[in-house]
Protein backbone atom coordinates (compact mmCIF):
# COMPACT_ATOMS: atom_id res chain seq x y z
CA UNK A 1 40.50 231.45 118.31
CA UNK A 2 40.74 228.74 115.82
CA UNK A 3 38.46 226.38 117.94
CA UNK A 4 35.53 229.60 117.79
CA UNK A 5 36.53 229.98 114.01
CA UNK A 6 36.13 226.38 113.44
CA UNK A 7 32.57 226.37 115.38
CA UNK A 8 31.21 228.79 113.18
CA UNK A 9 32.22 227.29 110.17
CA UNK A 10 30.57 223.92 111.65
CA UNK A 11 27.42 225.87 112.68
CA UNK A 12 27.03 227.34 109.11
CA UNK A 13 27.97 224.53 106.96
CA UNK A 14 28.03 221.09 109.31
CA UNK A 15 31.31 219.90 107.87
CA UNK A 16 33.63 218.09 109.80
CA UNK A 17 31.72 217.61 112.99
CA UNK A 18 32.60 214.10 113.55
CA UNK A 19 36.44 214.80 113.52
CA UNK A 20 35.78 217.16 116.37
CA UNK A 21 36.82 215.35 119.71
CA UNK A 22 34.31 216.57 122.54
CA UNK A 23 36.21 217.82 125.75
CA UNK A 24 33.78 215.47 127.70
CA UNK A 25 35.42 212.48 126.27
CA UNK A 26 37.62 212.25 128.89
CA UNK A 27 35.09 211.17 131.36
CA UNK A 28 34.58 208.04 129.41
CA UNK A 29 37.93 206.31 130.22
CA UNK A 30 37.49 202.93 132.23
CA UNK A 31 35.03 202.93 135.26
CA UNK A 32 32.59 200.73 133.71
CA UNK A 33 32.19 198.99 136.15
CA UNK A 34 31.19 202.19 138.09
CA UNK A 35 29.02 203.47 135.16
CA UNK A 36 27.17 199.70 134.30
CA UNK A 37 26.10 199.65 137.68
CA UNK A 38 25.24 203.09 137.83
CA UNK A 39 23.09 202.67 134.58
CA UNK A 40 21.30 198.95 135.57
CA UNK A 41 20.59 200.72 138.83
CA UNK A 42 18.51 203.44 137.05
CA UNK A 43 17.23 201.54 135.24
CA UNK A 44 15.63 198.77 137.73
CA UNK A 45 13.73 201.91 139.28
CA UNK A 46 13.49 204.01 136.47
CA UNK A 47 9.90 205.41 137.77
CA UNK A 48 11.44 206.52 141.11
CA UNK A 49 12.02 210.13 141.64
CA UNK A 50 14.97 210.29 144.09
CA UNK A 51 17.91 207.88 144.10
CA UNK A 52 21.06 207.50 146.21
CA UNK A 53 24.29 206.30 144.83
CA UNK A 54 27.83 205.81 147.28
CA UNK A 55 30.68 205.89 145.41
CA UNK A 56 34.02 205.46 147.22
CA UNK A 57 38.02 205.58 146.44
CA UNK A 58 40.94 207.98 146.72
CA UNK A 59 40.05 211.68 146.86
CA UNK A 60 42.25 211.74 143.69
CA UNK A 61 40.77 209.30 141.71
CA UNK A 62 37.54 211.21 139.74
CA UNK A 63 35.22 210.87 141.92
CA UNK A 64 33.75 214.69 140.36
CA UNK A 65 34.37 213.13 137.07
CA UNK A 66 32.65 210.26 137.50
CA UNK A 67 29.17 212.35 138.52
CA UNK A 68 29.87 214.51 135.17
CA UNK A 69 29.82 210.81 132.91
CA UNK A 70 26.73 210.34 135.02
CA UNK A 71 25.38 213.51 133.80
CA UNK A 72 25.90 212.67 130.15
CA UNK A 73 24.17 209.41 131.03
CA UNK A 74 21.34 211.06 132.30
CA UNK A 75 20.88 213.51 129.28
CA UNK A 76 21.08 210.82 126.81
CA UNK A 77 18.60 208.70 128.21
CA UNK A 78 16.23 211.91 128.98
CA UNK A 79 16.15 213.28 125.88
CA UNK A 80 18.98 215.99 126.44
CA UNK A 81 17.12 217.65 129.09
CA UNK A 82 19.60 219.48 131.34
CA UNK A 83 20.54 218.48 134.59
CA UNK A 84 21.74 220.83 137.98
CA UNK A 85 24.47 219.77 140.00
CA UNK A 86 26.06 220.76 143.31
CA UNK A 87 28.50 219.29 145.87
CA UNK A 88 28.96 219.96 149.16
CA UNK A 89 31.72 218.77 151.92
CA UNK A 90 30.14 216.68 154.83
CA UNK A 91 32.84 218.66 156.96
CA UNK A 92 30.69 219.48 160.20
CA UNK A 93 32.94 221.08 162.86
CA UNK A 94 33.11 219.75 165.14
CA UNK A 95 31.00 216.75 164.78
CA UNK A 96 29.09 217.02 168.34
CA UNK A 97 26.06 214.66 167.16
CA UNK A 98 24.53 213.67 163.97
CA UNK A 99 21.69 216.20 164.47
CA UNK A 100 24.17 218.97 163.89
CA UNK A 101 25.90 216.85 160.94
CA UNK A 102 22.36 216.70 158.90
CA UNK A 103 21.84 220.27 159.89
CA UNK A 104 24.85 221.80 158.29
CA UNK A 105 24.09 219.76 155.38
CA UNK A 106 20.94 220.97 154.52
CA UNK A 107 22.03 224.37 154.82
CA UNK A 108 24.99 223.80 152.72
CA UNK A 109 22.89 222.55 150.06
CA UNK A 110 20.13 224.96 150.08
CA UNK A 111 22.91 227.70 150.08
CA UNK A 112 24.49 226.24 146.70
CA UNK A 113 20.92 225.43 145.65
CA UNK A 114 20.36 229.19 145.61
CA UNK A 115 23.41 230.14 144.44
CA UNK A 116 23.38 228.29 141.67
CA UNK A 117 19.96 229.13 140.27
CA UNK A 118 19.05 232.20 141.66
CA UNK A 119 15.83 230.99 143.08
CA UNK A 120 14.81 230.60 146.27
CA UNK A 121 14.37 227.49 147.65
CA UNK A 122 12.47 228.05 151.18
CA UNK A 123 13.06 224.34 152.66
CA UNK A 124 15.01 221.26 152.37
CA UNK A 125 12.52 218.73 151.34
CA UNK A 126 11.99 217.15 147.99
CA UNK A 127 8.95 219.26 146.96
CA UNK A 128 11.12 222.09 147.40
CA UNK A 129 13.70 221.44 145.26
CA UNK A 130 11.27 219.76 142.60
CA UNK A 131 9.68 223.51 142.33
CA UNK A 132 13.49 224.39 141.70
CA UNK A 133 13.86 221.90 139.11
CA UNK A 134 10.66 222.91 137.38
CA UNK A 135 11.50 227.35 137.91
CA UNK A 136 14.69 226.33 136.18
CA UNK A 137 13.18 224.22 133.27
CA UNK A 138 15.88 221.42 134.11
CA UNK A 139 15.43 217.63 134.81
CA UNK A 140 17.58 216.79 137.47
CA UNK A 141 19.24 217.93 140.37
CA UNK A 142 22.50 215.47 141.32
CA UNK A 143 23.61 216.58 145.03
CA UNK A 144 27.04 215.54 145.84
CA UNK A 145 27.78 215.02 149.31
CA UNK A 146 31.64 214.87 150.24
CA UNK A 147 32.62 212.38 153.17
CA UNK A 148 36.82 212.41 153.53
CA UNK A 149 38.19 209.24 155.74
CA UNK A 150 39.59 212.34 157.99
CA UNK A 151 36.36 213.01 159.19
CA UNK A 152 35.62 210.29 159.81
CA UNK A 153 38.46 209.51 162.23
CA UNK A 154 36.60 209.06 165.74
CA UNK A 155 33.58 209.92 164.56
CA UNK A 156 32.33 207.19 162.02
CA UNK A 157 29.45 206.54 164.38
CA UNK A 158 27.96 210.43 164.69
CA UNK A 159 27.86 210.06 161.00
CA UNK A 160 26.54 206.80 160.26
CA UNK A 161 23.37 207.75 162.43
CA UNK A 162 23.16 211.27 160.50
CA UNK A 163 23.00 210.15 156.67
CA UNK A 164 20.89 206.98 158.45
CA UNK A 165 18.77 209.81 158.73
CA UNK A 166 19.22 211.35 155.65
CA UNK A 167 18.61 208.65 153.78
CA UNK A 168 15.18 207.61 155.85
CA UNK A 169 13.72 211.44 155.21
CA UNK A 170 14.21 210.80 151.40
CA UNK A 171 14.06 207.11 150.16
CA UNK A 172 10.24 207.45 150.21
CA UNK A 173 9.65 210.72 148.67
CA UNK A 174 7.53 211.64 145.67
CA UNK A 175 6.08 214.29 144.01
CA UNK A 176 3.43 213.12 141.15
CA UNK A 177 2.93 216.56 139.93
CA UNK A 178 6.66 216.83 139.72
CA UNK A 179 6.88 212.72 138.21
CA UNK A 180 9.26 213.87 135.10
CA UNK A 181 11.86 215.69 137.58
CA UNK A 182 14.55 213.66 139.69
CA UNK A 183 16.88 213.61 142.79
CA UNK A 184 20.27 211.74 142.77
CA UNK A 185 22.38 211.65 145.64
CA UNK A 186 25.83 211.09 145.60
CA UNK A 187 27.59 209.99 148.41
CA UNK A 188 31.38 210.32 147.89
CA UNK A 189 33.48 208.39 150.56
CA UNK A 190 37.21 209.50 149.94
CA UNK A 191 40.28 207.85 151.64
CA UNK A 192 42.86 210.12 152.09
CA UNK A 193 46.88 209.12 153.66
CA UNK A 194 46.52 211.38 156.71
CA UNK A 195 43.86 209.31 158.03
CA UNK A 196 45.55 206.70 159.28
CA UNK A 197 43.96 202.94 158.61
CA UNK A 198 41.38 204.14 155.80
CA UNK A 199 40.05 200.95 154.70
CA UNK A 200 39.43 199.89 158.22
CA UNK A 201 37.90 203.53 158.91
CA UNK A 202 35.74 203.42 155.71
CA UNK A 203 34.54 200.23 156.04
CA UNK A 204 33.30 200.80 159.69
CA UNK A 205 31.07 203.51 158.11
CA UNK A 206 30.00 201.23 155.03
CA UNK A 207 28.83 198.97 157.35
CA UNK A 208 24.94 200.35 157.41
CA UNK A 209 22.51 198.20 155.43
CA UNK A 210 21.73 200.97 153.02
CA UNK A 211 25.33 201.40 152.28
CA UNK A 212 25.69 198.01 150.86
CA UNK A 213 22.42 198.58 148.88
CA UNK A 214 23.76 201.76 147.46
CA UNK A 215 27.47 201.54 146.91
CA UNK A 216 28.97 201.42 143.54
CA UNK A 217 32.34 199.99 142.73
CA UNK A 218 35.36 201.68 144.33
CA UNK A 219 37.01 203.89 141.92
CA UNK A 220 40.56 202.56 141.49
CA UNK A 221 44.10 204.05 140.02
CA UNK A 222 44.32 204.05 136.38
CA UNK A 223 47.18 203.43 133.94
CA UNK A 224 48.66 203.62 130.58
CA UNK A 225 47.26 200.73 128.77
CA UNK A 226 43.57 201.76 130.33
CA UNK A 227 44.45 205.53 128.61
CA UNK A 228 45.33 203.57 125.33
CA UNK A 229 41.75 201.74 125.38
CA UNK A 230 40.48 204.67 125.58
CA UNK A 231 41.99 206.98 122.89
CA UNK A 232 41.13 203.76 120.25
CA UNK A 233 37.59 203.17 122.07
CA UNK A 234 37.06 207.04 121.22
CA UNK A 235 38.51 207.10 118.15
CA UNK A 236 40.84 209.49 118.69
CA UNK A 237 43.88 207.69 117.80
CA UNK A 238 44.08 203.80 116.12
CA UNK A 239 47.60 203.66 115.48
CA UNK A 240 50.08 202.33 118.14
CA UNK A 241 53.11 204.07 117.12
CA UNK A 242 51.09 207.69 117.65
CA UNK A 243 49.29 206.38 120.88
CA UNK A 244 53.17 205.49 122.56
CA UNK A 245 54.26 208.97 121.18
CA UNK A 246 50.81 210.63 123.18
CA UNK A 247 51.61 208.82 126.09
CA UNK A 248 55.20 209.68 126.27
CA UNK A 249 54.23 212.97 125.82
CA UNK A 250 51.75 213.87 127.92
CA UNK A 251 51.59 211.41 130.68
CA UNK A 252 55.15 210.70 131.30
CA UNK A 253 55.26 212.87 133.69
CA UNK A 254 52.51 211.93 136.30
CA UNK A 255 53.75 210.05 139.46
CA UNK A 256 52.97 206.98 139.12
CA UNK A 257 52.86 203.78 142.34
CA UNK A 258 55.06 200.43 141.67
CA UNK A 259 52.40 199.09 139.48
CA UNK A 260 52.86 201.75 137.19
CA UNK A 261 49.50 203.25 138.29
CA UNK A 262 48.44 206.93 139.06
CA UNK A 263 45.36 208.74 139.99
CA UNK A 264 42.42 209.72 137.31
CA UNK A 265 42.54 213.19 138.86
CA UNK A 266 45.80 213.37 137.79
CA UNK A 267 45.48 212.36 134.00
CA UNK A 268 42.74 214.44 133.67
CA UNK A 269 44.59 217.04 132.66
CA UNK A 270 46.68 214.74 130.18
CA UNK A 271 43.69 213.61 129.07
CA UNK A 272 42.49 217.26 127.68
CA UNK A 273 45.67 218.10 126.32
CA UNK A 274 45.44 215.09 124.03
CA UNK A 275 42.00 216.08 123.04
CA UNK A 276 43.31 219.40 122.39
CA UNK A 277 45.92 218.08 120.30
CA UNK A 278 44.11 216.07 118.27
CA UNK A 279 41.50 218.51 117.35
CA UNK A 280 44.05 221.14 116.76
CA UNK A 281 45.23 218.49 114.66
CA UNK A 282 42.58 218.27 112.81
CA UNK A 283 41.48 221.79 112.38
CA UNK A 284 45.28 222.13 110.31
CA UNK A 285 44.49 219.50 108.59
């Protein structure tokens, strides 16, 4: 209630909008590495319509936070224009051949594709969902395809030849009627314990040319000095002392590995309870 109250006050009068923290603030702690390759890819084909991206790490490490920071990326450097997003889980059961892979993909998307915007969308081609794009006056559609290391267990080969073939349908496609709208594909490859010898598993699938052309910096753990350089990069705290307390307080409690690490999935939550803090904070003030 006092956030709303506080929102109308700000819509009628504009005062103290700067001291409000936005709750997508948290998707801008570390990965630059991630993001500044993200970005210089872009921007190297900036013309292009559709664009594939492979981003890999620990299910638990943001890889669905990551693709929202993208999204903010996207609608500051296209004038604000909105952008659709959907993700899907590359679980095909059971993976017989990667015919049947790429098949239950495209109906997976087009399912959420409808879903999503109510329209229909009567194939899986780039046209298609360009008309989608343009029926739902937004920019860009980001798909979000879901590989875990488990299923890849015995089957990295299956699908390696199915997004080969994914990848060949679309890498080529245009639409000049369509030349403001744009596809971005998102290939998440997640390690997970259960799967035995991940890095060796993943890497057997990363192996395809296009992979390496693709692939984005592995999302690793993060920690508490990384959350620190990001509450003063944000300007949500500057003062040490405060930053300890925060820390203490809210992120204390996350498992942590021997380095003193943990997953970004994990502080996410932290991460929005300080936000919340501070701009209840504020509000009081």
């Amino acid at each position: 209630m006092p956030g709303l109250v506080l929102a109308s006050i700000i819509a009628e009068t504009g005062d103290f909008v700067k001291k409000i923290i936005p709750s997508e603030t948290k998707y801008f702690c570390d990965r630059y590495d991630q993001a500044d390759r993200f970005h210089s890819s872009l921007m190297k084909d900036l013309n292009d319509q559709i664009h594939f991206f492979m981003i890999c790490g620990h299910k638990y490490n943001g890889h669905a936070m990551f693709v929202k920071r993208c999204m903010y990326t996207l609608s500051h450097m296209f004038g604000n224009q909105e952008t659709l997003d959907i993700i899907i889980m590359a679980n095909s059961n059971p993976p017989s051949d990667e015919n049947k892979i790429t098949e239950d993909l495209r109906k997976k998307v087009l399912r959420q594709l409808q879903q999503k915007t109510k329209e229909p969308v009567p194939d899986f081609s780039a046209d298609c969902f360009f008309e989608c794009l343009h029926k739902t006056n937004k920019h860009c559609l980001i798909i979000s395809i879901v590989i875990q290391s488990s299923f890849l267990k015995n089957h990295t080969e299956v699908y390696k030849k199915a997004f080969q073939k994914f990848y060949t349908e679309f890498s080529e496609k245009c639409n000049p009627g369509y030349k403001d709208k744009k596809i971005l594909f998102f290939i998440h490859v997640q390690y997970i314990e259960e799967a035995g010898n991940e890095q060796e598993v993943v890497q057997n699938f990363e192996s395809e040319p296009h992979f390496t052309e693709i692939r984005l910096p592995t999302l690793a753990n993060i920690s508490d000095p990384l959350i620190t350089e990001w509450m003063l990069e944000n300007n949500i705290e500057d003062n040490q002392a405060d930053i300890d307390d925060r820390l203490k307080e809210f992120f204390s409690s996350i498992e942590k590995n021997a380095n003193g690490e943990y997953y970004m999935d994990n502080a996410e939550e932290a991460m929005d309870r300080v936000i919340d803090f501070y701009n209840q904070k504020k509000i009081n003030s």
